[in-house]
PDB file of N, CA and C in Angstrom:
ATOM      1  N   UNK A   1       0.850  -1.176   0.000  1.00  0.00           N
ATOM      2  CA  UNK A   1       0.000   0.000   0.000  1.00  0.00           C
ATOM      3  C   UNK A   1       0.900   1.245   0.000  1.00  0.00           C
ATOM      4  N   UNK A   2       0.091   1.727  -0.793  1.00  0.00           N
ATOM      5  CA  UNK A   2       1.537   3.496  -0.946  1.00  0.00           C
ATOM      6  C   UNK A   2       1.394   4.135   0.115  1.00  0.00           C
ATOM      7  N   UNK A   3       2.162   5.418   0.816  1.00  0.00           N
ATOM      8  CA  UNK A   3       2.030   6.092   1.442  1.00  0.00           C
ATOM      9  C   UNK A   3       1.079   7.619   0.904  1.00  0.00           C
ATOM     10  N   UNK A   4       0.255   7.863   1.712  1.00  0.00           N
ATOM     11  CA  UNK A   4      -1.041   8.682   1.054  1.00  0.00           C
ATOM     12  C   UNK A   4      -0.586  10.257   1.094  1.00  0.00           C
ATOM     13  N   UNK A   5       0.789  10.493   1.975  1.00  0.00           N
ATOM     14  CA  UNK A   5       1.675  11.918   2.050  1.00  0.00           C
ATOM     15  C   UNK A   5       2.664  11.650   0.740  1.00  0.00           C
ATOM     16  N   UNK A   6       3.275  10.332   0.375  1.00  0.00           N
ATOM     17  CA  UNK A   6       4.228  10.631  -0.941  1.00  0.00           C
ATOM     18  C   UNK A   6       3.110  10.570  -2.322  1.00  0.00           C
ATOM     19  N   UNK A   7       1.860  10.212  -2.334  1.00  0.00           N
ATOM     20  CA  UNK A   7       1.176   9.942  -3.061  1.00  0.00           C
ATOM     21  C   UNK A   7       0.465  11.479  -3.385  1.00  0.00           C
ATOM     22  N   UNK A   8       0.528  12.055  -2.630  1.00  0.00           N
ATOM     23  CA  UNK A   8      -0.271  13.396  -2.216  1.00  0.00           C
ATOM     24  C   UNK A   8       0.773  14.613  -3.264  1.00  0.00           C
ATOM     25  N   UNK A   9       2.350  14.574  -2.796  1.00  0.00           N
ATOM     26  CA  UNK A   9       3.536  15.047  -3.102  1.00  0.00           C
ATOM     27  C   UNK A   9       3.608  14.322  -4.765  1.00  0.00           C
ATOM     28  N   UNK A  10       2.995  13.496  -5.258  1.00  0.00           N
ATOM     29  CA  UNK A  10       3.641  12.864  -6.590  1.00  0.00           C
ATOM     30  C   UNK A  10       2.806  13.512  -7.476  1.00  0.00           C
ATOM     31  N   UNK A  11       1.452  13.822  -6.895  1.00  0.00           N
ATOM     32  CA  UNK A  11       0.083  14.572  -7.787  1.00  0.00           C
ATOM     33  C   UNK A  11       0.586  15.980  -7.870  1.00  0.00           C
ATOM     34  N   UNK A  12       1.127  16.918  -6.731  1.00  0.00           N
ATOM     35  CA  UNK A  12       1.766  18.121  -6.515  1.00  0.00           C
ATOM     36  C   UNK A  12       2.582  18.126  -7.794  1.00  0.00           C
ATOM     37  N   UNK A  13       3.427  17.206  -7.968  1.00  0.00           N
ATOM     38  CA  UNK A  13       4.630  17.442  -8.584  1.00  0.00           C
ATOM     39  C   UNK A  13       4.203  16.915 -10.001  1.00  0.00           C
ATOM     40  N   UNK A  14       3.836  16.210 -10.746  1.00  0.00           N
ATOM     41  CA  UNK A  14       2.894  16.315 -11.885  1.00  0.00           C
ATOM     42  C   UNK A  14       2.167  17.112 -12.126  1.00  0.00           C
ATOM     43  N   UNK A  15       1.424  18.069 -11.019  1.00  0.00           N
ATOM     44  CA  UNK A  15       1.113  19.604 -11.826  1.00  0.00           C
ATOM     45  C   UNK A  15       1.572  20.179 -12.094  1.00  0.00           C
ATOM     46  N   UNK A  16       2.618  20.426 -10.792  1.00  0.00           N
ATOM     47  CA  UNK A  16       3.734  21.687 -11.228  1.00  0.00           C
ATOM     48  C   UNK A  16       4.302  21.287 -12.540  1.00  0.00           C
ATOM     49  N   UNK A  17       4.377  19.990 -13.267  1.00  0.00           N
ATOM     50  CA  UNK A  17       4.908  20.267 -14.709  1.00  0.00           C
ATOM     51  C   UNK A  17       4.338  20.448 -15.732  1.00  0.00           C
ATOM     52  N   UNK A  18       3.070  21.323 -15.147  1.00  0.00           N
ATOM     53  CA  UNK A  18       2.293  22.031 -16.172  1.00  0.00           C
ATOM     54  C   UNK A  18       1.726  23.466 -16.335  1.00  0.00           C
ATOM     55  N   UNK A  19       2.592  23.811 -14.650  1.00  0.00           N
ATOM     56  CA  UNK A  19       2.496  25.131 -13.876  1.00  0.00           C
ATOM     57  C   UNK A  19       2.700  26.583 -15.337  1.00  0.00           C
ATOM     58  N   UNK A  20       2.107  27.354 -15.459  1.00  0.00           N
ATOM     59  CA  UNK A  20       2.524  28.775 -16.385  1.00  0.00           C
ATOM     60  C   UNK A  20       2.781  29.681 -15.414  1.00  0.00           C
ATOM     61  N   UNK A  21       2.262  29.555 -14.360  1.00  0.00           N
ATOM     62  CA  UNK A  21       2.083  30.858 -13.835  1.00  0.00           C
ATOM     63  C   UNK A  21       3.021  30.584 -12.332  1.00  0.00           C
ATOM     64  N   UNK A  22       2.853  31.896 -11.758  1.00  0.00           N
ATOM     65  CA  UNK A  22       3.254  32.372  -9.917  1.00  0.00           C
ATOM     66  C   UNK A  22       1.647  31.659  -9.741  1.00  0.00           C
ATOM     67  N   UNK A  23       0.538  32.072 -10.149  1.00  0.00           N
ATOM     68  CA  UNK A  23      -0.433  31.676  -9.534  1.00  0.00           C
ATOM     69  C   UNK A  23      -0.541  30.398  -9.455  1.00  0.00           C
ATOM     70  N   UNK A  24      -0.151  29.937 -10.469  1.00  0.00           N
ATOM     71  CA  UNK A  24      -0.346  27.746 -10.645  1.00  0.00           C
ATOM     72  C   UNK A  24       0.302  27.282  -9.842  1.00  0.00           C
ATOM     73  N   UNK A  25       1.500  27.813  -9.253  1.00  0.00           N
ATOM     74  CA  UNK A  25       2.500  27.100  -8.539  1.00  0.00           C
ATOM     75  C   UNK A  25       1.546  27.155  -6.732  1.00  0.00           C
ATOM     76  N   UNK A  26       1.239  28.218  -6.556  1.00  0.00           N
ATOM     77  CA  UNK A  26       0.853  28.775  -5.360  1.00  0.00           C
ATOM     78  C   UNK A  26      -0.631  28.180  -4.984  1.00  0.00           C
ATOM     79  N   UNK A  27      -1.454  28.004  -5.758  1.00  0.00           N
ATOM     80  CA  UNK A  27      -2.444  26.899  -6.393  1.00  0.00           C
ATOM     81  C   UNK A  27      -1.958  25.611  -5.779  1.00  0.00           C
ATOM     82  N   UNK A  28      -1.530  25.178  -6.596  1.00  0.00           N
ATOM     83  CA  UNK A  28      -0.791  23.848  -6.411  1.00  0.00           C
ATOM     84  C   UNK A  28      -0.618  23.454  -5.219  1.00  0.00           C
ATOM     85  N   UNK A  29       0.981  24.182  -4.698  1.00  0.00           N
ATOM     86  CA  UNK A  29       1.246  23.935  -3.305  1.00  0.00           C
ATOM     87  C   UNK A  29       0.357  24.977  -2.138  1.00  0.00           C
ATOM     88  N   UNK A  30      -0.500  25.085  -2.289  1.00  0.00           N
ATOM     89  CA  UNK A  30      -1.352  26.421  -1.245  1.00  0.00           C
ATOM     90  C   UNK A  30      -1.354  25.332   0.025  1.00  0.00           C
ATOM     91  N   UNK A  31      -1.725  26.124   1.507  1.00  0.00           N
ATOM     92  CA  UNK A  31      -1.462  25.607   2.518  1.00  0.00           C
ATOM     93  C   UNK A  31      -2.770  24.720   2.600  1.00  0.00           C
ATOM     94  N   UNK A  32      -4.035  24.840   2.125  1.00  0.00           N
ATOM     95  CA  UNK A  32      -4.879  24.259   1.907  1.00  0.00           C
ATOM     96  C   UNK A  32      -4.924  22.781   1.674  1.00  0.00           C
ATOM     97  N   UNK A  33      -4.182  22.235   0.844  1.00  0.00           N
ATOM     98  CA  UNK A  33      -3.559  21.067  -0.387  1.00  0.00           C
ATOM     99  C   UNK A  33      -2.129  20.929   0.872  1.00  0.00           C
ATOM    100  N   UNK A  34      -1.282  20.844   1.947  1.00  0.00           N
ATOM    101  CA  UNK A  34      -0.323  20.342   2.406  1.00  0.00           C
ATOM    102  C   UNK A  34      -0.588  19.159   2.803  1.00  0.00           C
ATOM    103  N   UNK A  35       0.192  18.108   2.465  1.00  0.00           N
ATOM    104  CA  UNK A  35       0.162  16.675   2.999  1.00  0.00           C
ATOM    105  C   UNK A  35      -0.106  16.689   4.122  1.00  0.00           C
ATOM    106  N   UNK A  36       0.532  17.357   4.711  1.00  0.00           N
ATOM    107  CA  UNK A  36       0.544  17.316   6.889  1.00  0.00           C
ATOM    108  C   UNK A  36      -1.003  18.192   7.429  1.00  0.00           C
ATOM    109  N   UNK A  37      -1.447  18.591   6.501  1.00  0.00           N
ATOM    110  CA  UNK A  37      -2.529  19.623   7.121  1.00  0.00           C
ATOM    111  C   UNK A  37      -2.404  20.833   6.681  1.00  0.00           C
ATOM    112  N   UNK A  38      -3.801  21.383   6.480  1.00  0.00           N
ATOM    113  CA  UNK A  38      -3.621  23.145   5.986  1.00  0.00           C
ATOM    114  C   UNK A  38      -3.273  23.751   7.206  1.00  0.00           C
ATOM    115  N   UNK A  39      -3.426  23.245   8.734  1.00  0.00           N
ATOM    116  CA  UNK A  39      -2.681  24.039   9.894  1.00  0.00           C
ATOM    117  C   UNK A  39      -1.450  23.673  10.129  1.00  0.00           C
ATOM    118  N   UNK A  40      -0.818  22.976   9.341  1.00  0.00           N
ATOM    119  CA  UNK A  40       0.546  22.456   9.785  1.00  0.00           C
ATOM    120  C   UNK A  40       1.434  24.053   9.877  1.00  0.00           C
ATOM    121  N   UNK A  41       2.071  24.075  11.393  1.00  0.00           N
ATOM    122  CA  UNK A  41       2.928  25.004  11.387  1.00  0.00           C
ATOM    123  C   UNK A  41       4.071  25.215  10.926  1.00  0.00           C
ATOM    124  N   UNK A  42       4.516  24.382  10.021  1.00  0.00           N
ATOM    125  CA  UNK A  42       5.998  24.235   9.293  1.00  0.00           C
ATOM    126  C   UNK A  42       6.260  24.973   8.334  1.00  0.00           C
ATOM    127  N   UNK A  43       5.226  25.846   8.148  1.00  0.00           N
ATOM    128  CA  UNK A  43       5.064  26.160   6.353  1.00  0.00           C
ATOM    129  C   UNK A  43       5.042  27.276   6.451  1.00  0.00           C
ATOM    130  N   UNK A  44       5.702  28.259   5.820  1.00  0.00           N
ATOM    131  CA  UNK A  44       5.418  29.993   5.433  1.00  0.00           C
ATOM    132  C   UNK A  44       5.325  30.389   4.254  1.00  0.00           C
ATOM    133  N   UNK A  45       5.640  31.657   3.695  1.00  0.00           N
ATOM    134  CA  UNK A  45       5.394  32.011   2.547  1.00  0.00           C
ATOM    135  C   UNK A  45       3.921  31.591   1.929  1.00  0.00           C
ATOM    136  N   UNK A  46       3.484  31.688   0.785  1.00  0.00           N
ATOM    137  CA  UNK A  46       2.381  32.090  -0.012  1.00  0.00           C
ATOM    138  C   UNK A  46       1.782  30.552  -0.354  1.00  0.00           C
ATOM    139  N   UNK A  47       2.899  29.612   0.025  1.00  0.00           N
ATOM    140  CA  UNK A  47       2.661  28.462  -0.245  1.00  0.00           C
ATOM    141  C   UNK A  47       3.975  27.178   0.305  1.00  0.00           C
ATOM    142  N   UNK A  48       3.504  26.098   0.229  1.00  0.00           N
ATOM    143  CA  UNK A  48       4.824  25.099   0.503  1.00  0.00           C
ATOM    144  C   UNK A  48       4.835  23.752  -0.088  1.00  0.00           C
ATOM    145  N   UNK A  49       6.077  23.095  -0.332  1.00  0.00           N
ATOM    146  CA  UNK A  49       6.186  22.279  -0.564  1.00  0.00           C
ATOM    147  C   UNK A  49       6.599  21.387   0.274  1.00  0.00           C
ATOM    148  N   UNK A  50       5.538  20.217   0.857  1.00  0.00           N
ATOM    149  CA  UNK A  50       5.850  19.665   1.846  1.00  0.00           C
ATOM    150  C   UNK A  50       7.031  18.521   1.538  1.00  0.00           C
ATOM    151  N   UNK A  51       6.911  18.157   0.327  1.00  0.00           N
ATOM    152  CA  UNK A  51       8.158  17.057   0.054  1.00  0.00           C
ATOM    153  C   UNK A  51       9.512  16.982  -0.375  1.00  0.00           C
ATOM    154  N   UNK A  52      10.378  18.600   0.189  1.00  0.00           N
ATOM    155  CA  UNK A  52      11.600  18.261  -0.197  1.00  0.00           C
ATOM    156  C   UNK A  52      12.251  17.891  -0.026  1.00  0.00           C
ATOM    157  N   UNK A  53      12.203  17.294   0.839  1.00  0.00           N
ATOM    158  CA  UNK A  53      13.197  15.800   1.159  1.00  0.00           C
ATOM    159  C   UNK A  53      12.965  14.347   0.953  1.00  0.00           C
ATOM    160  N   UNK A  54      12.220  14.609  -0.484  1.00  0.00           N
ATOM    161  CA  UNK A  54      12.073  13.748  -1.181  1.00  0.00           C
ATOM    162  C   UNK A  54      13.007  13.565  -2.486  1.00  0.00           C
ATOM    163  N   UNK A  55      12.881  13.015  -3.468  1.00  0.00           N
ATOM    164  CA  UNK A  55      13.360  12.633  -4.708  1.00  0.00           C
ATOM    165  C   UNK A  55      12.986  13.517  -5.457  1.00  0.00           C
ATOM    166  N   UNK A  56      11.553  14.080  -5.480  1.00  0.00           N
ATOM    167  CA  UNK A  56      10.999  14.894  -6.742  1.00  0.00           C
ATOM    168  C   UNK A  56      10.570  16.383  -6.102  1.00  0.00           C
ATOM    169  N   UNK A  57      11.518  16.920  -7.276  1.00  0.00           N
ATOM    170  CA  UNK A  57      11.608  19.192  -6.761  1.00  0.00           C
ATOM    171  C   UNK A  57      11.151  19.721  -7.518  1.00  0.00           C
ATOM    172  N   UNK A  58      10.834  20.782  -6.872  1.00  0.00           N
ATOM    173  CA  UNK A  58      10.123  22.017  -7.524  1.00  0.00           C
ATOM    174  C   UNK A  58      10.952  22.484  -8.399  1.00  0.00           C
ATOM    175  N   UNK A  59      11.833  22.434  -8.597  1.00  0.00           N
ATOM    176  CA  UNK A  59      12.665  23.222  -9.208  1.00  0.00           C
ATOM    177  C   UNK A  59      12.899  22.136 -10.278  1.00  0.00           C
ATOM    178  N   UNK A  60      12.685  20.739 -10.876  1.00  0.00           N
ATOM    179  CA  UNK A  60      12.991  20.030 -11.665  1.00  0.00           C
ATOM    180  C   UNK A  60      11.558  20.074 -12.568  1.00  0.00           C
ATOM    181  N   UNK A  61      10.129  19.792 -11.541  1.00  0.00           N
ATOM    182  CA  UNK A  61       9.067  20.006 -12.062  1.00  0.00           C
ATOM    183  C   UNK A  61       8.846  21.109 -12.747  1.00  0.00           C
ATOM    184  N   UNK A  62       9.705  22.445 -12.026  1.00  0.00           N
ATOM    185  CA  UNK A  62       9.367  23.881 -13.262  1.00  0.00           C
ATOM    186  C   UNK A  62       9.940  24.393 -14.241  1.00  0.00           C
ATOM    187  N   UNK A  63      11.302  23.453 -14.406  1.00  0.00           N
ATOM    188  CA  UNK A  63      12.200  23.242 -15.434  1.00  0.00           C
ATOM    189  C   UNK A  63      11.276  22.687 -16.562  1.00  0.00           C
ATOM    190  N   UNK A  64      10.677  21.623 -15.891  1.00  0.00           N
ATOM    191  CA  UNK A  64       9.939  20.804 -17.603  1.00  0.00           C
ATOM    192  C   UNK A  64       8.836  21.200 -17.728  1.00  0.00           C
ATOM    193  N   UNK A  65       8.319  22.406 -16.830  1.00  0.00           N
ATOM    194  CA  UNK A  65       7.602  23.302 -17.433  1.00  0.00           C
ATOM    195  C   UNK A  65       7.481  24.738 -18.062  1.00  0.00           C
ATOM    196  N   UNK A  66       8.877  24.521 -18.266  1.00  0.00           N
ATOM    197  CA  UNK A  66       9.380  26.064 -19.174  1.00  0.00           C
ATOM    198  C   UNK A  66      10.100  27.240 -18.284  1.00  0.00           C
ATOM    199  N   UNK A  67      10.108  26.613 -17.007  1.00  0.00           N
ATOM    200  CA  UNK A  67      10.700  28.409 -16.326  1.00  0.00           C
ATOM    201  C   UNK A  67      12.028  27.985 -16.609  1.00  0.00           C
ATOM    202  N   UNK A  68      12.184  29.396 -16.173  1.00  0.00           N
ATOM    203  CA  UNK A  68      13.646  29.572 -15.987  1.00  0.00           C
ATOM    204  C   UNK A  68      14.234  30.041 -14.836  1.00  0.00           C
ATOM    205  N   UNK A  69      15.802  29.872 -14.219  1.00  0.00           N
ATOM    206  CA  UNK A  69      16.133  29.834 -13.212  1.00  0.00           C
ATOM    207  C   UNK A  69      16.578  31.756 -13.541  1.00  0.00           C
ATOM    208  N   UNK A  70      16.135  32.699 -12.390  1.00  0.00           N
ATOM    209  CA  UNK A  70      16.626  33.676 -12.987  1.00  0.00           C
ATOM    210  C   UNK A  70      18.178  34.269 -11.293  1.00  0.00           C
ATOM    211  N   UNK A  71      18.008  33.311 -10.641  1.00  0.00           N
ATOM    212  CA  UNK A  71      18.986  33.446  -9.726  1.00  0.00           C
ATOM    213  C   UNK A  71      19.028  31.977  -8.578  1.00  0.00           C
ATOM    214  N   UNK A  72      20.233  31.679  -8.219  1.00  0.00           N
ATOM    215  CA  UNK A  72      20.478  30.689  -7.385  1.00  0.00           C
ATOM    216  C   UNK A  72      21.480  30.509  -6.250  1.00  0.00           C
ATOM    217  N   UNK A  73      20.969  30.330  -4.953  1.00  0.00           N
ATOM    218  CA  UNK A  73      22.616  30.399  -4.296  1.00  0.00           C
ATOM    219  C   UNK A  73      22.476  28.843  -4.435  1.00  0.00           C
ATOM    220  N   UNK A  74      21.365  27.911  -4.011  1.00  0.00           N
ATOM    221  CA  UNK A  74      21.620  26.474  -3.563  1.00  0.00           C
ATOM    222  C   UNK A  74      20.290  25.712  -4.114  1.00  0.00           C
ATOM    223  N   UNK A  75      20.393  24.869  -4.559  1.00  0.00           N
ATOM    224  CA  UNK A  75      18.830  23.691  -4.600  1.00  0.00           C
ATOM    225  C   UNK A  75      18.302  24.042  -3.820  1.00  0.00           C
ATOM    226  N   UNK A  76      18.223  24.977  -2.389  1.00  0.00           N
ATOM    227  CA  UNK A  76      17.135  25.149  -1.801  1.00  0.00           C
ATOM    228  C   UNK A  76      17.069  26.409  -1.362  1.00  0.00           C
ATOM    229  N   UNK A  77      17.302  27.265  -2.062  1.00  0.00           N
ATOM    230  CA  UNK A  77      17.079  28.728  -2.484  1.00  0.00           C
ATOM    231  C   UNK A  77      17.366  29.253  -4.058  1.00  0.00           C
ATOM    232  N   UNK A  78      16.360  29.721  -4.368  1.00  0.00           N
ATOM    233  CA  UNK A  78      16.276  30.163  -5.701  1.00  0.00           C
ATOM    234  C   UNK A  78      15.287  31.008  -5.970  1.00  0.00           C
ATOM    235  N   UNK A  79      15.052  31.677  -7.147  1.00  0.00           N
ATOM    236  CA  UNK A  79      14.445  32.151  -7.780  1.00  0.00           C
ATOM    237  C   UNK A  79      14.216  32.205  -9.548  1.00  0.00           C
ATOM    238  N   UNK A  80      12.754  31.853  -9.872  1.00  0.00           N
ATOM    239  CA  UNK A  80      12.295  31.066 -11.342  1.00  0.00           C
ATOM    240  C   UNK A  80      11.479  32.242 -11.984  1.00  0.00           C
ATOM    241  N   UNK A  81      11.560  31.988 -13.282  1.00  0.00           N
ATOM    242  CA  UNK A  81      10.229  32.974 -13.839  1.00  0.00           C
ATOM    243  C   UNK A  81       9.511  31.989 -14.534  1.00  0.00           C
ATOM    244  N   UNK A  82       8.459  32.272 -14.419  1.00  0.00           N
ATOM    245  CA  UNK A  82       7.545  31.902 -15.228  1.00  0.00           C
ATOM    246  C   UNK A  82       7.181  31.531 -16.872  1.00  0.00           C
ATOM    247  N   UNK A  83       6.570  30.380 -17.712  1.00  0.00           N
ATOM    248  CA  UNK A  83       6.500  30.996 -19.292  1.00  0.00           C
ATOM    249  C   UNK A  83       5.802  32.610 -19.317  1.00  0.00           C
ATOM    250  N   UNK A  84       4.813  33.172 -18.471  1.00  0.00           N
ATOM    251  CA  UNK A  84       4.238  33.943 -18.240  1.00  0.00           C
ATOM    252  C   UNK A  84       4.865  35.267 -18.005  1.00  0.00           C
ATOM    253  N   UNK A  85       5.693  35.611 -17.196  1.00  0.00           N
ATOM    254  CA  UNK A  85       6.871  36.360 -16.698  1.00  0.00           C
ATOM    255  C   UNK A  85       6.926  36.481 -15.511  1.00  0.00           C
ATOM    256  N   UNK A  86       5.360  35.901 -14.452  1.00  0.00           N
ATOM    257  CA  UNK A  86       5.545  36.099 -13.004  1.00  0.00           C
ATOM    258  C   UNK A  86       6.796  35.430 -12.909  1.00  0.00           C
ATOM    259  N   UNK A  87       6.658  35.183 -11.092  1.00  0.00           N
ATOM    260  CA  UNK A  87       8.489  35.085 -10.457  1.00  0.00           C
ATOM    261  C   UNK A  87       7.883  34.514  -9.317  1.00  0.00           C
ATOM    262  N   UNK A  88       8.646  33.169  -8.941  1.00  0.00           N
ATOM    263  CA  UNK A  88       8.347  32.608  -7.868  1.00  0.00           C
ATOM    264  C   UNK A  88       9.689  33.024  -7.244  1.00  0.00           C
ATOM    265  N   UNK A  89       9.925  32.914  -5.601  1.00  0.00           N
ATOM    266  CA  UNK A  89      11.064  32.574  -4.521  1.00  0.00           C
ATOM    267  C   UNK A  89      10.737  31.466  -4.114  1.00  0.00           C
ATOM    268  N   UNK A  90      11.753  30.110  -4.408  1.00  0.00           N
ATOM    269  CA  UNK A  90      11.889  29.054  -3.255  1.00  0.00           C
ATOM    270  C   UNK A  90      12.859  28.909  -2.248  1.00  0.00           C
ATOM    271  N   UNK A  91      12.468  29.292  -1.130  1.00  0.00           N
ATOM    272  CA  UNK A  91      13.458  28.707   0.072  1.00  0.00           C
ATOM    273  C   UNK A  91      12.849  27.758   0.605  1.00  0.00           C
ATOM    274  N   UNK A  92      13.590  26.896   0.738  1.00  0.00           N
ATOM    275  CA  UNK A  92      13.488  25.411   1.617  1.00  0.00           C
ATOM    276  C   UNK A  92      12.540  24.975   1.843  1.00  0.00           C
ATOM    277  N   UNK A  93      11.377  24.709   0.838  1.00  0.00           N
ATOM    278  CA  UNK A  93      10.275  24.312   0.704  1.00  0.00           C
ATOM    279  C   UNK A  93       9.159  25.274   0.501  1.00  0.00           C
ATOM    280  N   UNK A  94       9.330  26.719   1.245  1.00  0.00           N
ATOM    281  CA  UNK A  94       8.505  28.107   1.441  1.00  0.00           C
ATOM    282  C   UNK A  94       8.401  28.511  -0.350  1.00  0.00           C
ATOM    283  N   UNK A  95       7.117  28.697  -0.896  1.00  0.00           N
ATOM    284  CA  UNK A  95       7.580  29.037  -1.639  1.00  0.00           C
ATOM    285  C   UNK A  95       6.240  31.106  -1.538  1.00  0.00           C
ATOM    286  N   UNK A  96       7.490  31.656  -2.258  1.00  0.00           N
ATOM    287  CA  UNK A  96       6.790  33.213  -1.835  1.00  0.00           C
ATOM    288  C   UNK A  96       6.703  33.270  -3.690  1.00  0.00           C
ATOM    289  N   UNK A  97       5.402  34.782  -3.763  1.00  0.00           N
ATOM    290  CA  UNK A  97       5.508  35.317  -4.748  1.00  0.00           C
ATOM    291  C   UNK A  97       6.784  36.014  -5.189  1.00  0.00           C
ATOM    292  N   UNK A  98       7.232  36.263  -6.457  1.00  0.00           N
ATOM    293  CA  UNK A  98       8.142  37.416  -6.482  1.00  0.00           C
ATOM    294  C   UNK A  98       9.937  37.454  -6.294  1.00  0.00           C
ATOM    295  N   UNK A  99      10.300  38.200  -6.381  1.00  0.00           N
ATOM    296  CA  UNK A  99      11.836  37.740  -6.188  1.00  0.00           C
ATOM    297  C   UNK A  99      12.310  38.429  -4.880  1.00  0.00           C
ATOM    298  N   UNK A 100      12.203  37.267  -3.766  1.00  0.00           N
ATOM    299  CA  UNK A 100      12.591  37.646  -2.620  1.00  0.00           C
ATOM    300  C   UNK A 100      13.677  37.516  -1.853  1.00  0.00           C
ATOM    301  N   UNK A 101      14.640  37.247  -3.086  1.00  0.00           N
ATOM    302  CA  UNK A 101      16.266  36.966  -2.777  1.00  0.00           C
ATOM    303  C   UNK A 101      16.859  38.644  -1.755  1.00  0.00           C
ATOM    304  N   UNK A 102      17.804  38.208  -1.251  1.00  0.00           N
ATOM    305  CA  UNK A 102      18.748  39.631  -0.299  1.00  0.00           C
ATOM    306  C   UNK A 102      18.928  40.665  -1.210  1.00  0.00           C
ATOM    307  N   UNK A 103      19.277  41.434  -0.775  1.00  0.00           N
ATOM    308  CA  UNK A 103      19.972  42.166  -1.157  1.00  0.00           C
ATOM    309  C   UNK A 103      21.920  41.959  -2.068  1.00  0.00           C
ATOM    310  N   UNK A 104      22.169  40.792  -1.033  1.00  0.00           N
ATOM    311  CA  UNK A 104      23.587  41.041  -1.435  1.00  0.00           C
ATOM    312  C   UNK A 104      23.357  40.107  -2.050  1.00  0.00           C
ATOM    313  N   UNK A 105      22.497  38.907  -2.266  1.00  0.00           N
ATOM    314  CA  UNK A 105      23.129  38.287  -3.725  1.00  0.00           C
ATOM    315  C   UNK A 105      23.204  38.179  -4.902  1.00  0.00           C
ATOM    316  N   UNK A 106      24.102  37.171  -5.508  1.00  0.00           N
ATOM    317  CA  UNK A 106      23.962  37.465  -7.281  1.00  0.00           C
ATOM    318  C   UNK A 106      23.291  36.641  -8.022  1.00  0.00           C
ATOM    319  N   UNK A 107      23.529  37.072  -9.558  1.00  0.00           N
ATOM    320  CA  UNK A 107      22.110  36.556 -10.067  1.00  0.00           C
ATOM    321  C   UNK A 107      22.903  35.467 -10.954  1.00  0.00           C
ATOM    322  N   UNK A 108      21.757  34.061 -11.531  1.00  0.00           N
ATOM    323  CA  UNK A 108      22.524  32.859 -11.519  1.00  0.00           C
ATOM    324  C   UNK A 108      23.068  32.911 -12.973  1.00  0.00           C
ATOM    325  N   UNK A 109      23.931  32.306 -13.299  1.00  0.00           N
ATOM    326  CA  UNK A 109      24.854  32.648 -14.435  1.00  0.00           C
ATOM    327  C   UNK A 109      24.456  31.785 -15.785  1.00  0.00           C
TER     328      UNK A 109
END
């Protein structure tokens, strides 16, 4: 019998590879839709991804859906644009509208 939290995370991640938008992504992972609960306190930003410490990322799912990486310090901070031109921020599962990288860093090469 599968587990009904990686099963939950595998449907997540088959949308996101059809995501266009900031809104589809935020959709997608909204706190509503979290494996652990829409009150789970683990989660910030506009939305989350409860499974990254899994096998399958956000950042692979929005690759094969056309974004692009427009800055990176690590696999678990970044920032994507959209086919659309919105702009997601992922930190460590959090994912925010917009490009909510520092100030001091640079943009990915």
């Amino acid at each position: 019998m599968s587990d009904p939290f990686w099963t939950a995370i595998a449907e997540q991640h088959t949308e996101l590879q059809a995501a266009r938008t900031a809104d589809d992504v935020i959709r997608i992972l909204s706190h509503d839709r979290n494996p652990h609960g829409p009150n789970w306190d683990g989660a910030a930003g506009d939305a989350y991804f409860a499974g990254s410490g899994g096998d399958r990322t956000v950042n692979a799912a929005l690759h094969a859906a056309g974004w692009t990486t427009i800055w990176a310090e690590s696999a678990l901070y970044y920032v994507k644009r959209a086919p659309d031109g919105s702009v997601i921020t992922y930190i460590e599962g959090d994912i925010y509208r917009g490009d909510r990288r520092t100030t001091n860093s640079q943009p990915a090469n």
